[in-house]
Protein backbone atom coordinates (compact mmCIF):
# COMPACT_ATOMS: atom_id res chain seq x y z
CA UNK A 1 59.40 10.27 336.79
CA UNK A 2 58.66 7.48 339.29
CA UNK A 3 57.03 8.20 342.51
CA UNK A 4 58.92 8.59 345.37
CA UNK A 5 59.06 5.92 347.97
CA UNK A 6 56.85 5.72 351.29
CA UNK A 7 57.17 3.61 354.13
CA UNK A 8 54.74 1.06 352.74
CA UNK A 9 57.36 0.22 350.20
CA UNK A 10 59.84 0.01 353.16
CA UNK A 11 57.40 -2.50 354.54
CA UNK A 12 57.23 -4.31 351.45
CA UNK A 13 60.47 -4.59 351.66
CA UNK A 14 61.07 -5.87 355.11
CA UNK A 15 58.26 -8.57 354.64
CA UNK A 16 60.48 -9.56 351.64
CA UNK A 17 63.66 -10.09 353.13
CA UNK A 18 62.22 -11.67 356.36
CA UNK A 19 60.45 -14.47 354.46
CA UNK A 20 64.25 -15.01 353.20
CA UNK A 21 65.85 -15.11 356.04
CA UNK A 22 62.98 -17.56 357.65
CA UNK A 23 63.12 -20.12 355.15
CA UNK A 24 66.78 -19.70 353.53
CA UNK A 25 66.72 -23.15 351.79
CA UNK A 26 62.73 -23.31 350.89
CA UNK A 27 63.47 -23.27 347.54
CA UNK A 28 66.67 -26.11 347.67
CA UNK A 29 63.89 -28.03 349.76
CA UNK A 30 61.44 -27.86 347.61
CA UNK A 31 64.23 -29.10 344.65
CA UNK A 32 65.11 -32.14 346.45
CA UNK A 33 61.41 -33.29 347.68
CA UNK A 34 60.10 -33.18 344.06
CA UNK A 35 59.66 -36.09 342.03
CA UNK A 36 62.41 -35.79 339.27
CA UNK A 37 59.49 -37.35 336.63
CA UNK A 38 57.51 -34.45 337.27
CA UNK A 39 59.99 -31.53 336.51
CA UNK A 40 58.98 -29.76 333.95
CA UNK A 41 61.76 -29.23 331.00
CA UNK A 42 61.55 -26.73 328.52
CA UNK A 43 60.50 -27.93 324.96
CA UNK A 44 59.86 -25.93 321.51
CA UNK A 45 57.36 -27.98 321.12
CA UNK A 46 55.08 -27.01 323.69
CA UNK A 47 54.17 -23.41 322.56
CA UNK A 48 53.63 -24.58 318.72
CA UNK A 49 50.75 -25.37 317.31
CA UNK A 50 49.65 -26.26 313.39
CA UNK A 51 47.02 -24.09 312.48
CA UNK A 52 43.14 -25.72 311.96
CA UNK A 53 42.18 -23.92 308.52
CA UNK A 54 38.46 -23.08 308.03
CA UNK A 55 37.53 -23.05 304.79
CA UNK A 56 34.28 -21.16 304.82
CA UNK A 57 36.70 -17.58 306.20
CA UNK A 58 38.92 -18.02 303.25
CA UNK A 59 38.86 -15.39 300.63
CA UNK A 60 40.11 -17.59 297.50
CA UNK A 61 37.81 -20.59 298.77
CA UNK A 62 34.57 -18.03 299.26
CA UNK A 63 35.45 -16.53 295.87
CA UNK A 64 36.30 -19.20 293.54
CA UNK A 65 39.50 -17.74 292.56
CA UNK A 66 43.38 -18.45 293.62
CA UNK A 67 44.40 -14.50 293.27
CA UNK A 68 42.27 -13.01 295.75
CA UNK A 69 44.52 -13.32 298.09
CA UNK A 70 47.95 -14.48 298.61
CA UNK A 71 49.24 -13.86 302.29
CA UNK A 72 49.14 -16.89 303.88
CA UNK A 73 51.05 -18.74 301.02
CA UNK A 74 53.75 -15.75 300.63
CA UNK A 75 54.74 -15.24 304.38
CA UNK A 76 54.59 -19.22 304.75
CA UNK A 77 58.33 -20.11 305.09
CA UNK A 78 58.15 -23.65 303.90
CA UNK A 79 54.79 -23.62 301.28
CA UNK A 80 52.95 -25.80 303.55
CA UNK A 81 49.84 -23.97 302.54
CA UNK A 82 47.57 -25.30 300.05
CA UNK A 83 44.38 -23.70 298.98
CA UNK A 84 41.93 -26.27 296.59
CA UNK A 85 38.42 -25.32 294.97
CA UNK A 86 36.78 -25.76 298.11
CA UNK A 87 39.13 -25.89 300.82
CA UNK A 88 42.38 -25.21 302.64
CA UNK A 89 44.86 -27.54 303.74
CA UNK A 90 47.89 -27.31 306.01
CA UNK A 91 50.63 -29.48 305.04
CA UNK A 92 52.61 -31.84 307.46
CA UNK A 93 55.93 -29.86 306.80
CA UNK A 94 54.11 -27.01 308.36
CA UNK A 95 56.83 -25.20 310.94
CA UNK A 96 54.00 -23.84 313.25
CA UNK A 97 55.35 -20.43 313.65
CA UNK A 98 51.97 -18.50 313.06
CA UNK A 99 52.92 -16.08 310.92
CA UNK A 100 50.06 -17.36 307.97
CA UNK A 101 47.40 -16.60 311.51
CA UNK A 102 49.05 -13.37 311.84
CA UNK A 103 48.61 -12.05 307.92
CA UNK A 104 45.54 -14.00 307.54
CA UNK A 105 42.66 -10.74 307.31
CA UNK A 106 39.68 -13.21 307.94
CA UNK A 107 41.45 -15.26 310.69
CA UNK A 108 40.68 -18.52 308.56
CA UNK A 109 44.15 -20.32 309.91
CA UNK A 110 43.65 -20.30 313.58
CA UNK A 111 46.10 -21.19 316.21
CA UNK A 112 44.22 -21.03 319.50
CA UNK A 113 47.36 -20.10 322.20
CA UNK A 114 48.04 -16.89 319.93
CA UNK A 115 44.54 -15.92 318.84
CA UNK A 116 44.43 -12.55 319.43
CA UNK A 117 42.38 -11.89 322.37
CA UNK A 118 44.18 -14.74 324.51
CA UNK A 119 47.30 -13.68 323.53
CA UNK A 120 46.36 -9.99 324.95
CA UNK A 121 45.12 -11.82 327.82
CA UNK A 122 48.66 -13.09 328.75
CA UNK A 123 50.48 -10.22 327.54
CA UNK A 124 48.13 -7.95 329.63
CA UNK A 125 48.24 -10.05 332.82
CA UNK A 126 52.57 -10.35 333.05
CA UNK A 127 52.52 -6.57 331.72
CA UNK A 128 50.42 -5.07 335.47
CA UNK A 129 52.29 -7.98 337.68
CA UNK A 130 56.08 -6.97 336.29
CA UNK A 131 57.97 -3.89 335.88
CA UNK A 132 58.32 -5.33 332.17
CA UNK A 133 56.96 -7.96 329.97
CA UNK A 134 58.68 -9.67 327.21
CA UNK A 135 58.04 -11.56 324.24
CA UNK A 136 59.82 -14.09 322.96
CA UNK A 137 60.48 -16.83 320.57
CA UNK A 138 61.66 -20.49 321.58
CA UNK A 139 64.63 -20.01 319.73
CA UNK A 140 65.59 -16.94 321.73
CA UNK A 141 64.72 -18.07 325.65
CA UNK A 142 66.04 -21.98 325.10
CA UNK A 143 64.24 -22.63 329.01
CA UNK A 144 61.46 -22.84 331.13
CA UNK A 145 60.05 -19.11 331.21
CA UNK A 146 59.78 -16.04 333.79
CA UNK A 147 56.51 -15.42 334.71
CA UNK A 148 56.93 -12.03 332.09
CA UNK A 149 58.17 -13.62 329.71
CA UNK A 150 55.79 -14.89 326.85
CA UNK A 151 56.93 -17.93 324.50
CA UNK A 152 55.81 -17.79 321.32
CA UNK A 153 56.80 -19.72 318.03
CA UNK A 154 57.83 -16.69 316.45
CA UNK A 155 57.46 -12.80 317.09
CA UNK A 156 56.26 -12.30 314.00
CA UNK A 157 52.86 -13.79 314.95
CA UNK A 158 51.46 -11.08 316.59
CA UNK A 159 49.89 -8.90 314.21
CA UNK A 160 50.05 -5.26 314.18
CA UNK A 161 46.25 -4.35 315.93
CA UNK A 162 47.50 -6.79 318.76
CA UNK A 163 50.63 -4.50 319.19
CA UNK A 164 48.28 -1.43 318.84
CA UNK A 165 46.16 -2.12 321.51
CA UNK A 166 48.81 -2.78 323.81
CA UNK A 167 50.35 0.05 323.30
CA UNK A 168 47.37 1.83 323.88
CA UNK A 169 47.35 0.48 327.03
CA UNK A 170 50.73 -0.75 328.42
CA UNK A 171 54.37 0.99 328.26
CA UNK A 172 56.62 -1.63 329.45
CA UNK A 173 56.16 -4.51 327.09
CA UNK A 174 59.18 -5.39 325.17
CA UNK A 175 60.90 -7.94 323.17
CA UNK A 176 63.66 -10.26 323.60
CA UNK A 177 65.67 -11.09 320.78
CA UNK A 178 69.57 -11.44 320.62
CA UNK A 179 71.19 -9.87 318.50
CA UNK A 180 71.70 -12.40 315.42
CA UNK A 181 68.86 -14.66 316.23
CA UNK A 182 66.92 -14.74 313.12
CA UNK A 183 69.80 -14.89 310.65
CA UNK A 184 70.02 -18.75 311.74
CA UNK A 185 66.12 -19.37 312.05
CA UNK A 186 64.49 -21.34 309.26
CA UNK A 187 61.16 -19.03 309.39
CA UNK A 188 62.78 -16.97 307.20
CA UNK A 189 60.17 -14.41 307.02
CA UNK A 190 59.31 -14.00 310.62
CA UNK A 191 62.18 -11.19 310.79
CA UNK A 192 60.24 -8.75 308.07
CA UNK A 193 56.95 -9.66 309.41
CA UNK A 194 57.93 -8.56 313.13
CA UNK A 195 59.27 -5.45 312.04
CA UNK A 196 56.28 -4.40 309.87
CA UNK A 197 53.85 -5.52 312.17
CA UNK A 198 55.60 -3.40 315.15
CA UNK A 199 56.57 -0.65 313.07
CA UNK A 200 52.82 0.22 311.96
CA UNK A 201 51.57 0.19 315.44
CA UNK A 202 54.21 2.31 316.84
CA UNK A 203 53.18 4.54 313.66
CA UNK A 204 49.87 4.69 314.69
CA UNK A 205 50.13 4.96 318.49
CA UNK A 206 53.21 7.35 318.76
CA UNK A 207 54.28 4.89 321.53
CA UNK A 208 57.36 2.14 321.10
CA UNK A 209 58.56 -1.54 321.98
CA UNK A 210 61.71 -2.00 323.23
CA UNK A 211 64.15 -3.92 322.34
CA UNK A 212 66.36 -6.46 324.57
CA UNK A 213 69.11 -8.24 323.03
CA UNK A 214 71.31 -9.96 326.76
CA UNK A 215 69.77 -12.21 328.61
CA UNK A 216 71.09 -10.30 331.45
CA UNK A 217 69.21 -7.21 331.17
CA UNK A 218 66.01 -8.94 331.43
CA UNK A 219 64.35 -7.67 334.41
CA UNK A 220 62.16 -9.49 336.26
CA UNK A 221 61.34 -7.46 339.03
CA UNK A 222 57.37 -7.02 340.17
CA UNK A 223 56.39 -3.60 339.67
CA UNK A 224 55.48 -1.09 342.82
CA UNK A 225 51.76 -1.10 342.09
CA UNK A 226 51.70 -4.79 342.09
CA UNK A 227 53.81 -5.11 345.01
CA UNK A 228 51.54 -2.24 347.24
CA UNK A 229 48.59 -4.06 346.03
CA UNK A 230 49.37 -7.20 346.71
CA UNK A 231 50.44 -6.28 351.02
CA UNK A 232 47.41 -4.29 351.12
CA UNK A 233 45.15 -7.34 350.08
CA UNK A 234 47.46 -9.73 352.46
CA UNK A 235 46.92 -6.90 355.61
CA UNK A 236 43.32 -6.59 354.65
CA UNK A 237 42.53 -10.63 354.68
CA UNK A 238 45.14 -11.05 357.42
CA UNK A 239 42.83 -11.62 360.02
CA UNK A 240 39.47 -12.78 357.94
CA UNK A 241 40.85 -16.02 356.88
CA UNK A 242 43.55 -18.41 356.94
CA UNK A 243 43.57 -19.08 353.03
CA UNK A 244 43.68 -15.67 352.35
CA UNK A 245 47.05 -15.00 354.66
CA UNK A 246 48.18 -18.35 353.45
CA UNK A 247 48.14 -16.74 349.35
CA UNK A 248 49.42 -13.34 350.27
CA UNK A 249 48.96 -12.46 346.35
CA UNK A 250 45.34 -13.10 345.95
CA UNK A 251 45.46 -8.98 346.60
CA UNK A 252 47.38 -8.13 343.23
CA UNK A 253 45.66 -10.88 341.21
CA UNK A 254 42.52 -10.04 341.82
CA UNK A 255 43.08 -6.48 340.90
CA UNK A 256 45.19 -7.36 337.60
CA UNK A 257 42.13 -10.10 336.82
CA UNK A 258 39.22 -7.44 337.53
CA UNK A 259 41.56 -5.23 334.47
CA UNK A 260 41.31 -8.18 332.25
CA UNK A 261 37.34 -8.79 332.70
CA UNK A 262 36.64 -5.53 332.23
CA UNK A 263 38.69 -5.66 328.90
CA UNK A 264 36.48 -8.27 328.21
CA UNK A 265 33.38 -5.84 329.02
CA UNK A 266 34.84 -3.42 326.89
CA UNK A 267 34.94 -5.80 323.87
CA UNK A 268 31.51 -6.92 324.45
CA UNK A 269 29.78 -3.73 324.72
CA UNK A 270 32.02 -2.32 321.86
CA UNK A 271 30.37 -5.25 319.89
CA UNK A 272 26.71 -5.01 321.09
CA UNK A 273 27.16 -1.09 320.14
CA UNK A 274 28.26 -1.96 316.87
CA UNK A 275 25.43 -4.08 316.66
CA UNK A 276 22.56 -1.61 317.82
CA UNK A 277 23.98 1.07 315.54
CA UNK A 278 24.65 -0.45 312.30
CA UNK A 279 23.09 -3.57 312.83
CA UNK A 280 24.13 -7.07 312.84
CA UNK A 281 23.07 -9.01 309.59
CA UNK A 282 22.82 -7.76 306.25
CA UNK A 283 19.61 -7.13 304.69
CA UNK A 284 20.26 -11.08 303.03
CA UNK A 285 20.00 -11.93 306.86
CA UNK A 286 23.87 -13.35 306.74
CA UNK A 287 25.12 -12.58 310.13
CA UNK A 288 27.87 -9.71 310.34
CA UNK A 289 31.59 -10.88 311.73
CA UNK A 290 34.02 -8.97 313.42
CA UNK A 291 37.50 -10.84 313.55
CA UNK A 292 39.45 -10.65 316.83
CA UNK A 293 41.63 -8.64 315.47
CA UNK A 294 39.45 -6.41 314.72
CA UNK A 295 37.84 -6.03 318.05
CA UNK A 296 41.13 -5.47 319.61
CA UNK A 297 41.64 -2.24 317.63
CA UNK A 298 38.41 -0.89 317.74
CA UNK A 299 37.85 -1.69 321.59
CA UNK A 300 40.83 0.24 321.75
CA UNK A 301 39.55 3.34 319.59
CA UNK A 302 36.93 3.23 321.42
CA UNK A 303 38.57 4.34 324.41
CA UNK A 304 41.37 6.50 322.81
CA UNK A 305 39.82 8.15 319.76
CA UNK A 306 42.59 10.38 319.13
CA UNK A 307 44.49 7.37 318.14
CA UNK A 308 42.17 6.75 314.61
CA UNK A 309 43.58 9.67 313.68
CA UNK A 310 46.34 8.16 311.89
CA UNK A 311 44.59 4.98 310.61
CA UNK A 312 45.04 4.40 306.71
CA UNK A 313 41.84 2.13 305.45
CA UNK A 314 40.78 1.57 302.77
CA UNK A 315 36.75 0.08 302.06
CA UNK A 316 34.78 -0.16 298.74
CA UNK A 317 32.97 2.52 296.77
CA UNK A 318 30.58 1.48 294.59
CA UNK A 319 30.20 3.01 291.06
CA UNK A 320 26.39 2.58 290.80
CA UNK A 321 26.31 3.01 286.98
CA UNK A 322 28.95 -0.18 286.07
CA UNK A 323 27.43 -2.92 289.00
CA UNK A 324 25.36 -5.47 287.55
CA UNK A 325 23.87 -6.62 290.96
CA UNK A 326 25.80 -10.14 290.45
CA UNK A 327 26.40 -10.64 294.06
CA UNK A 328 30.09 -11.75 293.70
CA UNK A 329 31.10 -9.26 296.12
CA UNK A 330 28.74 -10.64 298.85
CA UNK A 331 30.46 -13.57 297.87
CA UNK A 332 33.44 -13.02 298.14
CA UNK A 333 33.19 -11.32 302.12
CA UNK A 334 33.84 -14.09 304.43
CA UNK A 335 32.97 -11.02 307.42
CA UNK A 336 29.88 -9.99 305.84
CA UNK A 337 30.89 -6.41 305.97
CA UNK A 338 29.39 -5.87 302.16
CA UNK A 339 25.17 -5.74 301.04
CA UNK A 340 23.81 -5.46 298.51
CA UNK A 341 20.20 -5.21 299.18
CA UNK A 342 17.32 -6.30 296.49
CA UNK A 343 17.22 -2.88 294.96
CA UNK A 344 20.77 -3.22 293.98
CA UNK A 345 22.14 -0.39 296.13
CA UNK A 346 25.86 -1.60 297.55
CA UNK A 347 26.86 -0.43 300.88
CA UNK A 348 29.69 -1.94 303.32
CA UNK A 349 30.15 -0.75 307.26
CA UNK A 350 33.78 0.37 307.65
CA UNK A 351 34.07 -1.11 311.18
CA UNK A 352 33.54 -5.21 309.81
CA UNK A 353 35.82 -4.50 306.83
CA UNK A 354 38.66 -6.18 306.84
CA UNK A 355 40.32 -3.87 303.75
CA UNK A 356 41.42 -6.76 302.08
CA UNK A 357 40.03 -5.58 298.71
CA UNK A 358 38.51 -8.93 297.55
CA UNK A 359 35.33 -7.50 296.19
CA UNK A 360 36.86 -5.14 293.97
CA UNK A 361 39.11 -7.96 292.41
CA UNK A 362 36.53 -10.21 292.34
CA UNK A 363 33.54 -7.38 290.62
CA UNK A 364 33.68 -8.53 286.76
CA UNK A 365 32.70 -4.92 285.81
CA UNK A 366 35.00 -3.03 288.22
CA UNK A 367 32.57 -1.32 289.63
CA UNK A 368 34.20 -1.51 292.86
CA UNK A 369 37.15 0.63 294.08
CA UNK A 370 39.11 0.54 296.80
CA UNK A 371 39.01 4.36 298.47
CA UNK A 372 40.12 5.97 301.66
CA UNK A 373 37.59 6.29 304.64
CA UNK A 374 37.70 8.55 307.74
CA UNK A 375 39.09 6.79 310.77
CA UNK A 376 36.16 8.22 312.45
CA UNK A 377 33.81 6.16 310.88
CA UNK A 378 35.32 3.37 313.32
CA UNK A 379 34.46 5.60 316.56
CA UNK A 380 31.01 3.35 316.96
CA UNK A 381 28.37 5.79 318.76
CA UNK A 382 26.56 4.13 321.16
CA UNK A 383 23.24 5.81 321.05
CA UNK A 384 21.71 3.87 323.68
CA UNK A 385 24.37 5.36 326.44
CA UNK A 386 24.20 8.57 324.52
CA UNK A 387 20.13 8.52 325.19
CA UNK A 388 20.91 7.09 328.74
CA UNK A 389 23.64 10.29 329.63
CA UNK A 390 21.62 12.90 328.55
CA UNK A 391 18.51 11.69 330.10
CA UNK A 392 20.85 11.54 333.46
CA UNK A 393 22.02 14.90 332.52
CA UNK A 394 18.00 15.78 332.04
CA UNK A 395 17.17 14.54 335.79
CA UNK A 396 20.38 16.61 337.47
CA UNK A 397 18.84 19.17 335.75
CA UNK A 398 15.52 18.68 337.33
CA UNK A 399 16.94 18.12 340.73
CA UNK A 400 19.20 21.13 340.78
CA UNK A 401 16.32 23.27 339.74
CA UNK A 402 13.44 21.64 342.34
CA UNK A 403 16.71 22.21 345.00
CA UNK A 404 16.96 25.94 343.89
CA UNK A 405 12.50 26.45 343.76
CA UNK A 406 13.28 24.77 347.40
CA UNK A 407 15.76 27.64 348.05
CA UNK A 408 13.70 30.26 347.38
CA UNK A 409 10.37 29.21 348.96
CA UNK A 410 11.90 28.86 351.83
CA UNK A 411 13.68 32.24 351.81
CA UNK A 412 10.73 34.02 351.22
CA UNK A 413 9.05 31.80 354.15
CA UNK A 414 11.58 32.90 356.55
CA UNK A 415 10.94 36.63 354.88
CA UNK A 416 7.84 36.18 355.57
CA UNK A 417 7.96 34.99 359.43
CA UNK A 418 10.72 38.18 360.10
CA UNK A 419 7.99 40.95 359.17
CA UNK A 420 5.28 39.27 361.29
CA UNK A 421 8.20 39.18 364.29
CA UNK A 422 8.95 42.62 363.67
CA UNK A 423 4.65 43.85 363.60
């Protein structure tokens, strides 16, 4: 239920409609006093980009085999994927939709505008400002975007821990697709991949995207908190400084860009805890790497744990008796999340796995198998702030009890000075 209305909102309000009525043709003004060559015009082309393959993250190029892995190549509409001996190349009849960045587990075709944590970034940012956000494909919008609305070259791009940490975090984000759409789209496979991607994080989460089909339904409205935000910053700075009445929303954008950074923070503690407690190289000193897709759902376990509940991942068990301590398995993990240490005793940490099962095709005795692992195993303990809480806990302690030896002393002080009064 939404909260009901004060008078700030009615303030809000009036400050609204005044700046109307005060400058009825701003906008019309504003049209005709720009230069016509610097309108911006809305073209596809603008929020597509060809993916720059690394070679070193790809699973058939670090294992010497072509059937590792097949994702890229099967969700790639056109075939403009080729993978060689010792590299990967991206053909010139490549549509730049995203989806081979999307399905790629080692993030070794990377588009920059839709890498994960950006793309969270603007997501994140339109979802505090607006009442809702929406994503959308060029195909769909066909103009110059809202300020909630968020281009991309096809919705199937986002993968499914990028929906499943915004969920985690953000109830109004929805997409915009009418109805038809991608029946006359040449990324034939962005439809599926959407729906799969979407439908395992709503699994997961037990939260949903919605779904807007009219153009007219869109809503671009601020929402409340935004909107309170941003007059209390303006009625704050009113008087401190002409640029800060001058940008009446510096209130509301700072506050949605301090919930970004400390998303950042999150991340990067997340990571250094990951680090302390399982460490960060393998015992052949290679350096441990966590994907960014990766970081988005575990920064977001992190903070809801109830939510790895429902995680289904599978990571490799070792079947000491059959390995032969051929290292193909190292090999063959781009992230570094298997060892195999130099008395031949395999181990992997759950949280750098990617569960794409490489390894285990690539073990020539099959003495790898992919199993099941708890979802807890990916709640990282942070025994430093563990150490650092209890030892706070330790010193309340100690001051509660020195307060209550206090207490008492001087009790029996005053005690005291009442039987000398009364002698």
């Amino acid at each position: 239920m939404a909260d009901k209305r004060d008078m700030l909102d009615d303030l809000i309000d009036i400050q609204r409609d005044w700046r109307k009525v005060s400058n009825p043709l701003g906008d019309l003004a504003r049209g005709l006093a720009a230069d016509p060559s610097g309108v911006k015009t809305f073209n596809p082309a603008d929020y597509k980009e060809r993916p720059r393959a690394n070679s070193v993250f790809c699973l058939d190029v670090a294992s010497k085999r072509r059937d590792v892995c097949r994702r890229c190549l099967d969700v790639c509409p056109v075939d403009a994927i080729e993978i060689g001996e010792s590299s990967v190349r991206v053909a010139d009849g490549c549509r730049k939709c995203g989806l081979c960045t999307m399905v790629c587990p080692t993030e070794a075709l990377p588009v920059q505008r839709i890498m994960a944590k950006a793309l969270y970034d603007k997501v994140a940012r339109a979802a505090q400002i607006h009442e809702r956000c929406y994503l959308t494909c060029t195909r769909a919008l066909g103009r110059l975007p809202k300020d909630n609305e968020i281009v991309l070259p096809c919705v199937g791009a986002v993968p499914s821990e990028l929906w499943f940490s915004l969920l985690a975090e953000y109830d109004n984000v929805d997409v915009y697709l009418p109805l038809g759409i991608c029946d006359r789209c040449r990324t034939t496979t962005g439809e599926e991949a959407y729906a799969t991607q979407i439908a395992r994080a709503e699994e997961l989460t037990g939260a949903s995207v919605g779904l807007e089909v009219e153009e007219g339904d869109l809503n671009h409205e601020q929402s409340r908190a935004y909107k309170r935000s941003q007059f209390m910053g303006q009625m704050v700075r009113a008087g401190q400084s002409l640029a800060a009445t001058a940008n009446p929303a510096l209130g509301g954008i700072q506050a949605v860009a301090r919930r970004i950074q400390q998303h950042s923070n999150q991340i990067y503690e997340m990571q250094r805890s990951l680090e302390r407690t399982v460490g960060g190289k393998t015992s052949g000193n290679r350096r441990r790497i966590l994907t960014q897709k990766r970081k988005m759902m575990l920064t977001a376990i992190q903070h809801h744990p109830g939510l790895s509940r429902d995680l289904e991942l599978r990571v490799p068990v070792c079947d000491p008796t059959l390995c032969t301590m051929c290292g193909a398995c190292v090999t063959a993990c781009p992230p570094h999340a298997c060892d195999l240490d130099e008395r031949g005793h395999f181990s992997v940490e759950p949280a750098y796995c990617v569960n794409c099962g490489a390894c285990a095709t690539v073990c020539p005795e099959h003495a790898l198998a992919m199993e099941p692992c708890d979802p807890q195993d990916l709640v990282i303990r942070d025994e430093e702030a563990e150490r650092r809480r209890k030892a706070a806990e330790r010193q309340r302690a100690q001051v509660a009890l020195a307060r209550e030896r206090g207490r008492r002393r001087l009790e029996h002080g005053l005690d005291a000075l009442e039987r000398l009064a009364d002698e």
